[in-house]
Protein backbone atom coordinates (compact mmCIF):
# COMPACT_ATOMS: atom_id res chain seq x y z
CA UNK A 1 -140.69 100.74 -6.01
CA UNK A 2 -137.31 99.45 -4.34
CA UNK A 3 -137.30 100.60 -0.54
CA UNK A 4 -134.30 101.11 1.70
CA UNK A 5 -134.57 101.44 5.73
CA UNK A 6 -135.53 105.24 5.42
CA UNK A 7 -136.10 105.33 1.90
CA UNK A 8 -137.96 104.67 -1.07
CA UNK A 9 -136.56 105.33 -4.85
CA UNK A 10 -139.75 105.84 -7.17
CA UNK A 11 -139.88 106.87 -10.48
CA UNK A 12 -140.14 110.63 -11.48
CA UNK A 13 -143.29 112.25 -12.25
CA UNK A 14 -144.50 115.73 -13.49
CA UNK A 15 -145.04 116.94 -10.21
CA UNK A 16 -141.99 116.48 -8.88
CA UNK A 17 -140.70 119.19 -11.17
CA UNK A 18 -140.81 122.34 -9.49
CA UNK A 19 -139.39 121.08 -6.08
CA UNK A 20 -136.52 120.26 -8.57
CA UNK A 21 -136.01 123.45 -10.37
CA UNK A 22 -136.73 125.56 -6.68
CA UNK A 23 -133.18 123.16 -5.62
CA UNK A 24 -131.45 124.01 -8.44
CA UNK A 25 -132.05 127.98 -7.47
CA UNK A 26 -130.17 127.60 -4.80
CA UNK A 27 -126.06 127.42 -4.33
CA UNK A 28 -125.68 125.87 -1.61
CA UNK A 29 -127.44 122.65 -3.19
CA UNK A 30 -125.78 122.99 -5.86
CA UNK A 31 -122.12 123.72 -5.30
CA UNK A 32 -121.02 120.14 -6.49
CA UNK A 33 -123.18 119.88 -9.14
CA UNK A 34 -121.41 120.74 -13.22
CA UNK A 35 -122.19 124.22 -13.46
CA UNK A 36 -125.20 124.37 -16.29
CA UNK A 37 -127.07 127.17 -17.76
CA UNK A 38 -129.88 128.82 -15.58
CA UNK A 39 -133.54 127.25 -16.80
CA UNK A 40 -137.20 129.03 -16.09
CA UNK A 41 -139.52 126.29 -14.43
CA UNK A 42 -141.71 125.99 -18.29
CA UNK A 43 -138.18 125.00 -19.38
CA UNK A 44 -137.46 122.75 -16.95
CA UNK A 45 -141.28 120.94 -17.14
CA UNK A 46 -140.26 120.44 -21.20
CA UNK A 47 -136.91 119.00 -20.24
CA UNK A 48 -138.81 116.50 -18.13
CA UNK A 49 -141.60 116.11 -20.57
CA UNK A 50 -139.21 115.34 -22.96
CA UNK A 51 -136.84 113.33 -21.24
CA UNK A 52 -137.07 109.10 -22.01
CA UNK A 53 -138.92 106.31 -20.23
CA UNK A 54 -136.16 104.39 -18.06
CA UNK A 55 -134.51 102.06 -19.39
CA UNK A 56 -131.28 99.68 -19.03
CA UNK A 57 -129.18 102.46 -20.58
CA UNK A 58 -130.67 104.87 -18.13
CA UNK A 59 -132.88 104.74 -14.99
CA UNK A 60 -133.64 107.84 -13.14
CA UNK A 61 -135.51 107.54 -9.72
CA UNK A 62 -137.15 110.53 -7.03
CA UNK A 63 -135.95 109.75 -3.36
CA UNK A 64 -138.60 109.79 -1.11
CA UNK A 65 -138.58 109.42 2.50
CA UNK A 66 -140.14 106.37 3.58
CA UNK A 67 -141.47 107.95 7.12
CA UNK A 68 -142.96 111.25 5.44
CA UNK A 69 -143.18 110.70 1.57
CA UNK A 70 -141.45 113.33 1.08
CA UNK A 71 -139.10 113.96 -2.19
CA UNK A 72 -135.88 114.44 -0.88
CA UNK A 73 -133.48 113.65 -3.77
CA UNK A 74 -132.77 112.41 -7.26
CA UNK A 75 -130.43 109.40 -8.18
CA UNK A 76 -130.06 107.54 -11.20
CA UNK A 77 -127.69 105.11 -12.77
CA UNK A 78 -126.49 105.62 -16.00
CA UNK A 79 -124.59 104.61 -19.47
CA UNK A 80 -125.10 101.18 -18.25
CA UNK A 81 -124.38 99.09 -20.87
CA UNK A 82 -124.84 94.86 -20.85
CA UNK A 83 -121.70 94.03 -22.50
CA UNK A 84 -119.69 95.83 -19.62
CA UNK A 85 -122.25 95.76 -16.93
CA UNK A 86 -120.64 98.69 -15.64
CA UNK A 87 -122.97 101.82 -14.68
CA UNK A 88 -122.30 105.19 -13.76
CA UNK A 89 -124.14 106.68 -10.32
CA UNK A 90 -125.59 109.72 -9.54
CA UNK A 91 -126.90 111.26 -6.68
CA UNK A 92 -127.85 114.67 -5.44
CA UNK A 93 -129.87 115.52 -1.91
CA UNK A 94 -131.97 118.73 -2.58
CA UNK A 95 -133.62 118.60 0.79
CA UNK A 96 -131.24 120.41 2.83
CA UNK A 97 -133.04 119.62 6.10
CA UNK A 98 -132.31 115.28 4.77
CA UNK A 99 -128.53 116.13 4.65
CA UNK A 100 -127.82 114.18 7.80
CA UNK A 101 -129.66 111.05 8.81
CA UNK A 102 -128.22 108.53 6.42
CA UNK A 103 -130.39 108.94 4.24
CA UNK A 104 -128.26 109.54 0.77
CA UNK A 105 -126.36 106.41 2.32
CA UNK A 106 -129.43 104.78 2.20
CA UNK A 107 -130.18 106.01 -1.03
CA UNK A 108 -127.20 104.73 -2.79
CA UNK A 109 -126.75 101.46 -0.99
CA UNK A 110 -130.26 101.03 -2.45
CA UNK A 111 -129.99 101.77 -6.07
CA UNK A 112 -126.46 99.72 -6.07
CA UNK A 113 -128.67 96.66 -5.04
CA UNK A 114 -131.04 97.43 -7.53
CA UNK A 115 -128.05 98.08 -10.05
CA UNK A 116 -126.75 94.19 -8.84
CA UNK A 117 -129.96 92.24 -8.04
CA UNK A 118 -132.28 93.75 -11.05
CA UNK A 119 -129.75 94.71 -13.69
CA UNK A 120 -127.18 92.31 -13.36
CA UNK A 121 -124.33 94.86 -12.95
CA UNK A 122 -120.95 93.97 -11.80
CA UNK A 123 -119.46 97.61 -11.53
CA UNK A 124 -120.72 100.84 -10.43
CA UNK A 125 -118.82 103.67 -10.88
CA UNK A 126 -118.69 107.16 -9.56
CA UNK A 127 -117.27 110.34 -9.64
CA UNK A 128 -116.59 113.14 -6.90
CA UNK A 129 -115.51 116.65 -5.91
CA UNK A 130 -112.63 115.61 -3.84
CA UNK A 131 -113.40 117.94 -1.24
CA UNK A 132 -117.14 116.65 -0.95
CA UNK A 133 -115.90 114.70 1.89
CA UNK A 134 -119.88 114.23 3.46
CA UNK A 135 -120.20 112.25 -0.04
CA UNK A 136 -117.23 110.40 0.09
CA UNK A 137 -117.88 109.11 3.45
CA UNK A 138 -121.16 108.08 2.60
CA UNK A 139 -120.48 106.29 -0.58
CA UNK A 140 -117.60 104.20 1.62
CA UNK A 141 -119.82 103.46 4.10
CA UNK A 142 -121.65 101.47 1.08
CA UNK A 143 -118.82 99.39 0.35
CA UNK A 144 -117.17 102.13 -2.50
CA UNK A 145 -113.28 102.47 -3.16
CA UNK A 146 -111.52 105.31 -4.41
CA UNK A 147 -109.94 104.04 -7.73
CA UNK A 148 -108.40 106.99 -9.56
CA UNK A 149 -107.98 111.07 -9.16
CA UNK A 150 -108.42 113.36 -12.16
CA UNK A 151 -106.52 117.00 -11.77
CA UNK A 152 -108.39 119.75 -11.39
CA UNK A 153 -111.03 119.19 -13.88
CA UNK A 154 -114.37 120.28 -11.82
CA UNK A 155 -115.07 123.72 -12.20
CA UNK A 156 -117.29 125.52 -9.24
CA UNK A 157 -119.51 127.93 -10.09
CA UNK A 158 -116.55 129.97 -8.23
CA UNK A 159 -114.49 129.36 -11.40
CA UNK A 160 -112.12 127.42 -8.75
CA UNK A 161 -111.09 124.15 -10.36
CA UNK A 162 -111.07 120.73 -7.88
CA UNK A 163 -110.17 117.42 -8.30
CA UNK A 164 -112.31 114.73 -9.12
CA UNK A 165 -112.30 111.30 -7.38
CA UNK A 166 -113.47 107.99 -9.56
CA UNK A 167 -115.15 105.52 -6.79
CA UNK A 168 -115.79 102.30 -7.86
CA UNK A 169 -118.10 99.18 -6.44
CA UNK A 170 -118.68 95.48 -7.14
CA UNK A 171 -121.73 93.46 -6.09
CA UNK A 172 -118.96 91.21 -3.96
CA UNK A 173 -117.99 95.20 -2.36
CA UNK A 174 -121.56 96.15 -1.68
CA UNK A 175 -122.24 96.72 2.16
CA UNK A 176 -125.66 95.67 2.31
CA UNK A 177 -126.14 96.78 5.81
């Protein structure tokens, strides 16, 4: 397991699935997430049944509070490929009562040192609603810069379109706090 200050990034397991699926029920969670088709909970448990082992291509990890064990969160890094070592990041909070605390800071300044120290990246990369400015603040506080805009090409589940902001982060760029 790779532990922050407040948490600790674990793989997933079975049981974590409904506490997943009950987050994606709700909107508020959700708002800055790609809209995606609504799934019953047996379709959901296949999806994770189904989904593969982590590997360099793709690692997927729960984020659990280190003080309560609790599953807060889900972050992974993705397309990473070892001719580029360039990743993509993703992160999403479902524990409304986590949303302040640091702790997705924590979360992502973890996984980029993972990304760096284990993998042997030398870019993550991120996009985000422009407007999510909680998310933007965090991901600066880790060391992230805001590279790029793309127009009005996130559509809410409001039908609203937003901009998207491409972050980007080096190992010499990570704040290790």
């Amino acid at each position: 397991m790779t532990t922050g200050k407040l948490v600790r990034l674990r793989p997933l397991e079975p049981s974590d699935t409904e506490t997943v699926w009950r987050w994606g029920q709700d909107d508020e969670i959700t708002q800055w997430l790609d809209a995606d088709y609504d799934e019953s909970l047996a379709q959901r448990r296949k999806r994770v049944d189904d989904r593969p082992r982590n590997s360099y291509e793709q690692v997927v990890f729960g984020i659990e509070t280190l003080a309560e064990g609790k599953l807060i969160g889900i972050t992974d890094l993705r397309d990473a490929t070892p001719e580029t070592g360039r990743a993509e990041l993703d992160i999403w909070i479902g524990a409304k009562d986590h949303w302040n605390g640091g702790y997705g800071t924590d979360a992502v300044r973890t996984l980029c040192a993972y990304g760096f120290d284990v993998m042997r990246l030398h870019l993550i990369a991120l996009w985000v609603v422009a407007e999510n400015e909680r998310a933007r603040a965090a991901y600066r506080k880790v060391g992230f810069r805001e590279e790029a805009r793309h127009r009005e090409c996130f559509r809410a589940r409001d039908g609203r379109y937003h901009d998207m902001i491409l972050m980007g982060l080096l190992d010499s760029d990570l704040i290790r706090g």
